[in-house]
Protein backbone atom coordinates (compact mmCIF):
# COMPACT_ATOMS: atom_id res chain seq x y z
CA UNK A 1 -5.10 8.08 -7.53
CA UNK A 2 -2.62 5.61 -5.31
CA UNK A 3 -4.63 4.16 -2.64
CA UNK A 4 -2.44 4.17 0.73
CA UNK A 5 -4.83 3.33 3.52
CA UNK A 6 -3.08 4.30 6.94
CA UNK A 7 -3.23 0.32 8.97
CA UNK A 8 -4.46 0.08 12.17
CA UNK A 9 -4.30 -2.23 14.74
CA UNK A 10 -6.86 -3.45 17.64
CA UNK A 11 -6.46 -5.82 21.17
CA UNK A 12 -9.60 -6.48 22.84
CA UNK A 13 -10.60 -2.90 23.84
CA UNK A 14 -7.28 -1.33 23.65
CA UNK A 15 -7.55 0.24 20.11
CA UNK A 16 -3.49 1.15 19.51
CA UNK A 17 -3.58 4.63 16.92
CA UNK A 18 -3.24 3.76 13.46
CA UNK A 19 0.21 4.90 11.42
CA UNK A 20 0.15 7.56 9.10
CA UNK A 21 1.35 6.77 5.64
CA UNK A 22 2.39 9.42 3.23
CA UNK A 23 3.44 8.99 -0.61
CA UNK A 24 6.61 10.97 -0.71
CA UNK A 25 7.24 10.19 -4.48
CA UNK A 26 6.29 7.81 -7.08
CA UNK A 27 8.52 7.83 -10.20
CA UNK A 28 8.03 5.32 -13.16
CA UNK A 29 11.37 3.25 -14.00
CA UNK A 30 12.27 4.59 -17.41
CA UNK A 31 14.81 1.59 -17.90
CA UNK A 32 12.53 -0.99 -16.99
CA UNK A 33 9.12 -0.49 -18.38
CA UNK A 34 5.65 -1.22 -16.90
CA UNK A 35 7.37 -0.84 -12.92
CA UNK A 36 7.38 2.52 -11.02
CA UNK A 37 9.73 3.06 -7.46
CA UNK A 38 7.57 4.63 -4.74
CA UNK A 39 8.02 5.72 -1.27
CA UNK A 40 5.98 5.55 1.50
CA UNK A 41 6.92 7.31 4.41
CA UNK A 42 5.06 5.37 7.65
CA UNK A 43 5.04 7.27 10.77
CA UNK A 44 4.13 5.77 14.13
CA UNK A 45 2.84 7.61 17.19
CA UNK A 46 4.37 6.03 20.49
CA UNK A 47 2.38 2.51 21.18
CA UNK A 48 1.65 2.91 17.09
CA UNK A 49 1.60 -0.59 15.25
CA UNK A 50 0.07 -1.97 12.11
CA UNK A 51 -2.46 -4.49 11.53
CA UNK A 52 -0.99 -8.09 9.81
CA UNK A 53 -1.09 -7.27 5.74
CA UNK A 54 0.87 -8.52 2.76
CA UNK A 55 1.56 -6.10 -0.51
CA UNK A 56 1.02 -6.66 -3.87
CA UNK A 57 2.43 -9.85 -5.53
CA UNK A 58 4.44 -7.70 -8.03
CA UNK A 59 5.81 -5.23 -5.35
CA UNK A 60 9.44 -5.82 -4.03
CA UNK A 61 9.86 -3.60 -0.82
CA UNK A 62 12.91 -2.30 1.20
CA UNK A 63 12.40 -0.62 4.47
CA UNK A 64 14.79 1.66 6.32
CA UNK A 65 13.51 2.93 10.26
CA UNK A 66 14.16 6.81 10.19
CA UNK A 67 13.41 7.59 13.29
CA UNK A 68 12.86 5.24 16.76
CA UNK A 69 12.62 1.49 16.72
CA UNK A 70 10.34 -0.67 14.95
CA UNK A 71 9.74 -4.05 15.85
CA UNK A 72 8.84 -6.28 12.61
CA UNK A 73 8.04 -10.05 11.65
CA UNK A 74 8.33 -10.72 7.97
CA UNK A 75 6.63 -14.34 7.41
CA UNK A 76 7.46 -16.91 9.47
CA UNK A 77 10.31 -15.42 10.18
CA UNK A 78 11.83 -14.44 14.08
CA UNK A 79 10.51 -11.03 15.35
CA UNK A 80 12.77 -8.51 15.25
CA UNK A 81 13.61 -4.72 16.78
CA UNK A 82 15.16 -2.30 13.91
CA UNK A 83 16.67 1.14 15.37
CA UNK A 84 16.87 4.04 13.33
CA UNK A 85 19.78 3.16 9.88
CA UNK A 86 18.75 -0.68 9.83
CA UNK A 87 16.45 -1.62 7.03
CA UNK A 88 15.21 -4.82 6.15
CA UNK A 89 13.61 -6.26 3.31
CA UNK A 90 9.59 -7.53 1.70
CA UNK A 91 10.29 -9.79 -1.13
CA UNK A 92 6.49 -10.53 -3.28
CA UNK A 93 3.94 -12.01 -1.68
CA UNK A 94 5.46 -11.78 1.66
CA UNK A 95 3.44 -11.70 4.61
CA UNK A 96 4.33 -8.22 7.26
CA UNK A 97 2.77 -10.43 10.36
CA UNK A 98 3.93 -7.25 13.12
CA UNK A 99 4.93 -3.84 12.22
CA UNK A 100 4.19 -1.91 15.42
CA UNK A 101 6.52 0.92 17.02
CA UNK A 102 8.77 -0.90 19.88
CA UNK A 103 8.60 2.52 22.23
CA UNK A 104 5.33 3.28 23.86
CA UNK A 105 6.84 6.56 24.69
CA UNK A 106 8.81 7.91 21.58
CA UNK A 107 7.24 8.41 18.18
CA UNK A 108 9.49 5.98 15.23
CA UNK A 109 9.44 6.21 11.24
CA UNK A 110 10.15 3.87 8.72
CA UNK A 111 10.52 4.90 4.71
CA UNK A 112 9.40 1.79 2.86
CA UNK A 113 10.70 1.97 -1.44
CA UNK A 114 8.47 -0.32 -3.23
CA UNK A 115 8.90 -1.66 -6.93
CA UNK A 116 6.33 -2.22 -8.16
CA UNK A 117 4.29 -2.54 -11.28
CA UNK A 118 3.19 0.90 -12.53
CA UNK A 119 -0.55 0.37 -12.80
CA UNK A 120 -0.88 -1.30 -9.33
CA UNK A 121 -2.62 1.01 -7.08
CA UNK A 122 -3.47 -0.68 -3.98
CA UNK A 123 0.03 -1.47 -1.87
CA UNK A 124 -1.64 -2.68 1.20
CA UNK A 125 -3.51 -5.46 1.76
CA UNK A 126 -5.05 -6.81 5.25
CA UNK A 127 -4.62 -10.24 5.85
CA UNK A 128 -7.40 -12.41 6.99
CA UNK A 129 -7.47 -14.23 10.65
């Protein structure tokens, strides 16, 4: 079974909900063998983000907002707001440093498409502090 592990984030007594990730299909690459393409769809309540993570070294990932605004850092990288038709994109071993909805007052979505390689079953990793 795929292990998606909804993220959550934390401040100092103000514990922001956690998104909720859903597989919404996971199809093995019949022209290139040993990778699969999944999607994740990641829904954030208003205030919603993400704690810092990273993804598996063999996953390539392209994210596309749905819904709301989501404000994301990708390395070292500026910080930036995404409204609902942008996308940006993960490339492996990335680091996601802030993935948090930008709206305290609207809910946002995001569908992330990772390649990936077919027996990998984690896709998110925590990083450390």
């Amino acid at each position: 079974m795929l292990s998606l592990l909804p993220l959550t984030s934390a401040v100092a007594g103000d514990a922001k909900t956690a998104s909720k990730v859903t597989l919404v299909y996971d199809h093995e690459l019949p022209n290139v063998p040993g990778k699969s393409i999944r999607g994740v769809l990641v829904e954030y309540d208003p205030g919603g983000s993400n704690a810092a993570h990273t993804h598996p070294p063999s996953a390539f990932i392209y994210a596309t907002v749905l819904e709301g605004a989501i404000r994301s850092q990708v390395n070292d990288g500026p910080e930036k707001v995404y409204k609902a038709g942008e996308s940006w994109s993960e490339m492996p071993g990335d680091r996601h440093s802030v993935s948090a909805n930008d709206s305290e007052t609207a809910p946002a979505k995001l569908l992330a498409v990772f390649v990936v390689d077919t027996d990998q079953r984690e896709l998110t990793y925590p990083l450390e502090k």
